[in-house]
N, C-alpha and C. Protein backbone atom coordinates (compact mmCIF):
# COMPACT_ATOMS: atom_id res chain seq x y z
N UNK A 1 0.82 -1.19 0.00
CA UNK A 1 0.00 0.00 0.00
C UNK A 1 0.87 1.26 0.00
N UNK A 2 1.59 1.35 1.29
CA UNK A 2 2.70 2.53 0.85
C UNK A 2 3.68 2.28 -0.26
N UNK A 3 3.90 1.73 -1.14
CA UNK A 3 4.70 1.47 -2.48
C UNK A 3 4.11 2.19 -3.32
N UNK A 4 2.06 1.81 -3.24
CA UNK A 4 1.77 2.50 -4.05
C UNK A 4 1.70 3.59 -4.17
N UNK A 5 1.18 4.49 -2.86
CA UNK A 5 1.74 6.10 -2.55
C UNK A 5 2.95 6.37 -3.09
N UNK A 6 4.15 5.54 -2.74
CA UNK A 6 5.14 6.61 -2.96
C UNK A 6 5.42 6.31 -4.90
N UNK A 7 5.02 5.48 -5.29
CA UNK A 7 5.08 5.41 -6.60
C UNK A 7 4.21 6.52 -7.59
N UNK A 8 3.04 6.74 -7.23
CA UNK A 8 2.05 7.81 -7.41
C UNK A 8 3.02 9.21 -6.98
N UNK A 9 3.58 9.15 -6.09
CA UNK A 9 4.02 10.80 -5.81
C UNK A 9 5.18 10.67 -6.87
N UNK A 10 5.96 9.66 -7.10
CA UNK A 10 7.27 9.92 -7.57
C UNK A 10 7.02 9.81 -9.11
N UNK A 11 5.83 9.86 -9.55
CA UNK A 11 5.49 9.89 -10.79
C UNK A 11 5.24 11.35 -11.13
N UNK A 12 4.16 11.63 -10.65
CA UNK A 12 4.29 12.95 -10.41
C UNK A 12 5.27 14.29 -9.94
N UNK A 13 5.92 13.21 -9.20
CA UNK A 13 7.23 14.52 -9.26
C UNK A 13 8.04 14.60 -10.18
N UNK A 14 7.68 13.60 -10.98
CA UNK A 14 8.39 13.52 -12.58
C UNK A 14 8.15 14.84 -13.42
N UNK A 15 6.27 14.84 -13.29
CA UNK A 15 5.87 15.32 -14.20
C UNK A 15 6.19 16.79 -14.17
N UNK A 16 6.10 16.84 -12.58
CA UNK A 16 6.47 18.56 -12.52
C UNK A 16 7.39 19.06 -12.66
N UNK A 17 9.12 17.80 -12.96
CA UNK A 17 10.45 18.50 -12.83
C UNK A 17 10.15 18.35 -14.36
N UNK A 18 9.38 17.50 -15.22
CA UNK A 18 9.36 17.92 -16.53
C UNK A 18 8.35 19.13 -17.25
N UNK A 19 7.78 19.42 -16.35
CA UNK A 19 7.03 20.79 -16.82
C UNK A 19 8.10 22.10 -16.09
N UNK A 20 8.79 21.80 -15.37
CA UNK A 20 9.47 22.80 -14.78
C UNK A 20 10.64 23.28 -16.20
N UNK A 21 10.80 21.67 -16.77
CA UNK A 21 12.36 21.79 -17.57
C UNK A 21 11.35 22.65 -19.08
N UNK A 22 10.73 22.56 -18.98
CA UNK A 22 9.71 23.09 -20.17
C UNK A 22 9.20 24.25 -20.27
N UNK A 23 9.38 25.01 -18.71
CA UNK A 23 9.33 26.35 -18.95
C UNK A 23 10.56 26.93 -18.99
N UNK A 24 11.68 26.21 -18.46
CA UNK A 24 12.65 27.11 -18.57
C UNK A 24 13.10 27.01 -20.27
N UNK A 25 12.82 25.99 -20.84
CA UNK A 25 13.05 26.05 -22.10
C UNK A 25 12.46 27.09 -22.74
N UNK A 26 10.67 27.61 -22.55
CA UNK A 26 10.26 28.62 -22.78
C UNK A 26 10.87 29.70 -23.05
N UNK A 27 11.06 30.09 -21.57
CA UNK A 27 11.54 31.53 -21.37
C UNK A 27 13.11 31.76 -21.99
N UNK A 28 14.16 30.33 -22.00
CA UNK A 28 15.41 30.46 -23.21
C UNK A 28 14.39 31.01 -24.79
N UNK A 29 13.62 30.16 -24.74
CA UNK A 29 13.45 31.21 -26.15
C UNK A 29 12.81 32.37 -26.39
N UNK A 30 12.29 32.88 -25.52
CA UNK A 30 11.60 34.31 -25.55
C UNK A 30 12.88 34.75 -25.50
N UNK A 31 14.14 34.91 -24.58
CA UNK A 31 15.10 35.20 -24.73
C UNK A 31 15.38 36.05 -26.24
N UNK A 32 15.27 35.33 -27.15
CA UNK A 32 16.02 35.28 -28.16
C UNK A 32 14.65 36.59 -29.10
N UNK A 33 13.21 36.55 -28.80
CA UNK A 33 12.08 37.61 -28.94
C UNK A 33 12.99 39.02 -28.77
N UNK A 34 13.93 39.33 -27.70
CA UNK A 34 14.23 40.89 -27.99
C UNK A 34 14.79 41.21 -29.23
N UNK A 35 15.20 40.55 -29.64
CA UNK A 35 15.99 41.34 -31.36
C UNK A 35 15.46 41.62 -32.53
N UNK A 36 14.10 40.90 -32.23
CA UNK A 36 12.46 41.89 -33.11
C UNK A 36 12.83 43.24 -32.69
N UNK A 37 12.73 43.56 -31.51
CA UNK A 37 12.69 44.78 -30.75
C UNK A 37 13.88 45.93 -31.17
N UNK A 38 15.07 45.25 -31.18
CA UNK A 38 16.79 45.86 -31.24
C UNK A 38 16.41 45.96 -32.77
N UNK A 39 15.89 45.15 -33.50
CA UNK A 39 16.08 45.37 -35.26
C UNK A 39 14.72 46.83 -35.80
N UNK A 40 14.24 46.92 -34.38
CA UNK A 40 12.96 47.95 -34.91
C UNK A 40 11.79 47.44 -35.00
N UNK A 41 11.22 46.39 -34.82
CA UNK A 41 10.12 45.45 -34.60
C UNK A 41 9.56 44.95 -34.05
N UNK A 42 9.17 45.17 -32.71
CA UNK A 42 8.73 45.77 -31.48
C UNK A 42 7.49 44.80 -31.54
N UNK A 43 6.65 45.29 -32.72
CA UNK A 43 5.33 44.35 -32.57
C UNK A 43 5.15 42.72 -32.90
N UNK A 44 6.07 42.68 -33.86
CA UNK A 44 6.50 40.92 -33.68
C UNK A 44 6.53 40.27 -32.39
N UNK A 45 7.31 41.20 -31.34
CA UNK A 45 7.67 40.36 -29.97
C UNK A 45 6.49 40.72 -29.14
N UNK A 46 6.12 42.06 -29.35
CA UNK A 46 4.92 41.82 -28.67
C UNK A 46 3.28 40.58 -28.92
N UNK A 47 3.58 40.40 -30.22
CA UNK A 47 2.47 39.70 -30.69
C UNK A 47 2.60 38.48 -30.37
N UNK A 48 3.93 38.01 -30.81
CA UNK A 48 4.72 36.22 -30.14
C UNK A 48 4.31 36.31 -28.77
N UNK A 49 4.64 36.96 -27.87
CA UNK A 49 4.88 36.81 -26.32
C UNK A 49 3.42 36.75 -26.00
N UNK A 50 2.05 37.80 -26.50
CA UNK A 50 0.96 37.72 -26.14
C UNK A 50 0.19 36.64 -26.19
N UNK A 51 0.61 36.06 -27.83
CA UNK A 51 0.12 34.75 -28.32
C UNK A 51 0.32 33.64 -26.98
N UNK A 52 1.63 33.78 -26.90
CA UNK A 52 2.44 33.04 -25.91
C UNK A 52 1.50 32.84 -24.45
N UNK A 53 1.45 33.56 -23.96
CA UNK A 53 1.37 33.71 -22.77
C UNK A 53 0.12 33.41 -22.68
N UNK A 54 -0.82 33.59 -23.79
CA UNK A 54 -2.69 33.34 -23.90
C UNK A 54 -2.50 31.96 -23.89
N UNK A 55 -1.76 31.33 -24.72
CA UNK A 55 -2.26 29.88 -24.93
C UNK A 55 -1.46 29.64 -23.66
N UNK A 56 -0.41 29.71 -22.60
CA UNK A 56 -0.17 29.26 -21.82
C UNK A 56 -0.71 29.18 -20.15
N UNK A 57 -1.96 30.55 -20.30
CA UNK A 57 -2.53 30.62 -19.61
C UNK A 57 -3.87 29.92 -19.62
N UNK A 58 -3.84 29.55 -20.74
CA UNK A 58 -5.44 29.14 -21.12
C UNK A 58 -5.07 27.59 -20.51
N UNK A 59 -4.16 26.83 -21.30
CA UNK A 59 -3.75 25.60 -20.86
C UNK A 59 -3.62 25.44 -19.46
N UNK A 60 -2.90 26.45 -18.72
CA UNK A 60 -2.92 26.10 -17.02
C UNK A 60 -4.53 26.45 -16.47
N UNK A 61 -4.93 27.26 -17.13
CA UNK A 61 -6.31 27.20 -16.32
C UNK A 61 -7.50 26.35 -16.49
N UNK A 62 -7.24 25.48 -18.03
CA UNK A 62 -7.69 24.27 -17.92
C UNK A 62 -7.51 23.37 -17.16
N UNK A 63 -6.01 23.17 -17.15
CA UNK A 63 -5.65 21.99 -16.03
C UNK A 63 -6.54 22.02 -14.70
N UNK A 64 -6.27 23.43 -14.19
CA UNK A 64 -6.79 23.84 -13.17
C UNK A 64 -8.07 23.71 -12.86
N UNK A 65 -9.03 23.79 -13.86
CA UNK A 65 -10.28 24.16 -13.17
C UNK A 65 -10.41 22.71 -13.94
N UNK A 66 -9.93 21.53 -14.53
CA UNK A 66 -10.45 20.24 -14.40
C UNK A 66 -9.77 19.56 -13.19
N UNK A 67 -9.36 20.10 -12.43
CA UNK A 67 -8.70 19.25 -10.94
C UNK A 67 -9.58 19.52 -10.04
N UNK A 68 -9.92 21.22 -10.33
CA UNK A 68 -10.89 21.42 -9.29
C UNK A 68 -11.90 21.05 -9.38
N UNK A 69 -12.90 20.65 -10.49
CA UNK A 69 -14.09 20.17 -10.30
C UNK A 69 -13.63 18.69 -10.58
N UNK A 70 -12.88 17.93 -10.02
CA UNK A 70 -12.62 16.28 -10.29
C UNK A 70 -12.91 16.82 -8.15
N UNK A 71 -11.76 17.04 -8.01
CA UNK A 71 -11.92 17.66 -6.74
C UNK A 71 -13.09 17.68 -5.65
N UNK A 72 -13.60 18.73 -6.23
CA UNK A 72 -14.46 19.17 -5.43
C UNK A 72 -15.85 18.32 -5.53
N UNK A 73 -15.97 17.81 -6.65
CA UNK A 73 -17.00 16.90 -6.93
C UNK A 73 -16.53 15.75 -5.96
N UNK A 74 -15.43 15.21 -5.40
CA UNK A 74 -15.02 14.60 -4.44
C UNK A 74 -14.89 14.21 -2.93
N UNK A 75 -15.22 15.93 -2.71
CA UNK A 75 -14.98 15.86 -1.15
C UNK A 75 -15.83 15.14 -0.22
N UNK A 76 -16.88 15.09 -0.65
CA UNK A 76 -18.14 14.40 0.28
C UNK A 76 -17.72 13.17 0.63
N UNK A 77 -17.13 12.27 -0.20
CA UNK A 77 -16.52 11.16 -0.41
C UNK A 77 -15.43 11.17 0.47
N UNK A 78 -14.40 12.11 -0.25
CA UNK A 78 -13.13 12.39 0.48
C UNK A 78 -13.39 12.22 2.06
N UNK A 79 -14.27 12.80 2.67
CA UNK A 79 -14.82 13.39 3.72
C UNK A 79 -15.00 12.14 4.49
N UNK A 80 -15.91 11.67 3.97
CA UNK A 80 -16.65 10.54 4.62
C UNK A 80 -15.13 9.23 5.23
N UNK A 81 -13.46 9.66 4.23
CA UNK A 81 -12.84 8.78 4.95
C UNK A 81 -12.09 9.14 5.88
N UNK A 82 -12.59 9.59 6.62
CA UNK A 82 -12.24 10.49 8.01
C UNK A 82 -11.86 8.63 8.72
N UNK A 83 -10.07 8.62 8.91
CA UNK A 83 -10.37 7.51 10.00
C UNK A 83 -11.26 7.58 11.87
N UNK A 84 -11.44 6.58 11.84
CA UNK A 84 -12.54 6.20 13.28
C UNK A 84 -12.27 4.84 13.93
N UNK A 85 -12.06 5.16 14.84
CA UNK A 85 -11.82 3.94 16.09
C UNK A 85 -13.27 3.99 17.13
N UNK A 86 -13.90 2.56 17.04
CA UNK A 86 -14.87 2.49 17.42
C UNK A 86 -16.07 3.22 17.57
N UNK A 87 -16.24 3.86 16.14
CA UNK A 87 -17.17 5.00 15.68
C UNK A 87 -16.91 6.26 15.94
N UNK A 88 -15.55 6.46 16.66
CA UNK A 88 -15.78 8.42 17.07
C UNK A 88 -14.37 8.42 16.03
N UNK A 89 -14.13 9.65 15.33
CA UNK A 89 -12.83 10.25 14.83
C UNK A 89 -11.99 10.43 15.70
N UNK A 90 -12.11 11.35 17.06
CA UNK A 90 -11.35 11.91 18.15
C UNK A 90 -10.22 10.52 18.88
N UNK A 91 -10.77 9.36 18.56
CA UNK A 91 -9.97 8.44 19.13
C UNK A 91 -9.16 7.59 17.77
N UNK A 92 -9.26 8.17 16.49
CA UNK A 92 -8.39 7.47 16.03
C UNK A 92 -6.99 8.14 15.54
N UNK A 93 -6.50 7.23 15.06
CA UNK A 93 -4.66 7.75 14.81
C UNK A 93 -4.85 8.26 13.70
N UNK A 94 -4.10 9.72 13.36
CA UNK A 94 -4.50 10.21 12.18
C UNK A 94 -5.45 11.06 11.90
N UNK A 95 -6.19 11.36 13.19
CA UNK A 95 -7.57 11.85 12.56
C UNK A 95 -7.02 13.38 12.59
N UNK A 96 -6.13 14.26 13.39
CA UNK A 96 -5.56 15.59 13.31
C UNK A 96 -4.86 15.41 12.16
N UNK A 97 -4.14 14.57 11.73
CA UNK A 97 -3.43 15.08 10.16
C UNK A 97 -4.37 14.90 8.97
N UNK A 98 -5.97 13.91 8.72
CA UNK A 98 -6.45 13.66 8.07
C UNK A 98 -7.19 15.33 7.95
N UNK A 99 -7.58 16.12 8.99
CA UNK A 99 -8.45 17.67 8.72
C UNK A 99 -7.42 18.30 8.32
N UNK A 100 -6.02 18.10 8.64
CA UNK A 100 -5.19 19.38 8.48
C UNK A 100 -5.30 18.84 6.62
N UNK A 101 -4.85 17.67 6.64
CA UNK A 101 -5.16 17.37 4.60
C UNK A 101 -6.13 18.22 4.08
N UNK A 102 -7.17 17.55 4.82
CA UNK A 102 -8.46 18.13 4.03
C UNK A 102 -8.55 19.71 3.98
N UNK A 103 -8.19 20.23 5.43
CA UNK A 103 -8.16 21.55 5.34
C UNK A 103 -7.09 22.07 4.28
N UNK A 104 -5.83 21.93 3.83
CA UNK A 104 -5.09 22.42 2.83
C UNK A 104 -5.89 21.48 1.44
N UNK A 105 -6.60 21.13 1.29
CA UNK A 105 -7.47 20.62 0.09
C UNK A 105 -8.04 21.58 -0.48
N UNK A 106 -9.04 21.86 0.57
CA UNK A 106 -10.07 23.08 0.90
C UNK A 106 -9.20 24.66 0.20
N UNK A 107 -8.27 24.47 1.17
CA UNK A 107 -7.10 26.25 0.64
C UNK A 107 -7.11 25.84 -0.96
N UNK A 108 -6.20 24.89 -0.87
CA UNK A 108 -5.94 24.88 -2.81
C UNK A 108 -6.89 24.93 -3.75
N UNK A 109 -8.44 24.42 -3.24
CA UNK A 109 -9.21 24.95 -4.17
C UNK A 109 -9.85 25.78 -4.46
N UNK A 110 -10.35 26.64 -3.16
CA UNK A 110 -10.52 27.99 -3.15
C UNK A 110 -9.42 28.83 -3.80
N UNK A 111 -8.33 28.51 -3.96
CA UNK A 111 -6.74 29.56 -4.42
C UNK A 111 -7.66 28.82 -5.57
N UNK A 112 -7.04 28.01 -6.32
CA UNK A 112 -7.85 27.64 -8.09
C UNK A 112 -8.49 28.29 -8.35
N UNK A 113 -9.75 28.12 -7.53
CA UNK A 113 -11.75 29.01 -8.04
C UNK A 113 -11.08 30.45 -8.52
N UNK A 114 -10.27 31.16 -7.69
CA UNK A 114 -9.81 32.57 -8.12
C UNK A 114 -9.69 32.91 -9.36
């Protein structure tokens, strides 16, 4: 069971050191956008970078608002696996780190909805 957790996170931490390596590749090539500017052409780089930045915003806020409604369509569920020792939460192991989860669940998707 914990194999599979840490296999799930370490997949994902894949994905993000490969989206990380993908913006810095980005921004190397905007880099190279000022010499529209230096040659007198100003609106080329402005038009690339706007283009740029629309479709890159559009794409993260897709991501975003399909996590949050996978999410949030979730919590009730989520909720309900509150661990419990002999029917009360207060006596089981876990049950203070299981609200503090849920409560930073809660933050990250309210920060998203924004």
């Amino acid at each position: 069971m914990e194999e599979d957790v840490r296999e799930v996170r370490v997949r994902c931490t894949r994905h993000l050191a490969e989206l990380h390596r993908l913006h810095l590749t980005l921004l190397g090539e905007t880099r190279w956008l000022k010499r529209f500017t230096t040659e007198g052409r100003a609106s080329v780089e402005i038009e690339i970078v706007a283009e740029l930045m629309e479709q890159y915003l559009s794409a993260s806020d897709a991501f975003l608002e399909n996590m949050r409604g996978r999410m949030e369509a979730r919590l009730g569920l989520l909720r309900r696996g509150e661990p419990l020792v002999n029917g009360r939460p207060e006596d089981a192991p876990g049950h203070g780190g299981f609200w503090l989860s849920f409560s930073r669940l809660c933050a990250v998707l309210r920060r998203a909805a924004r």
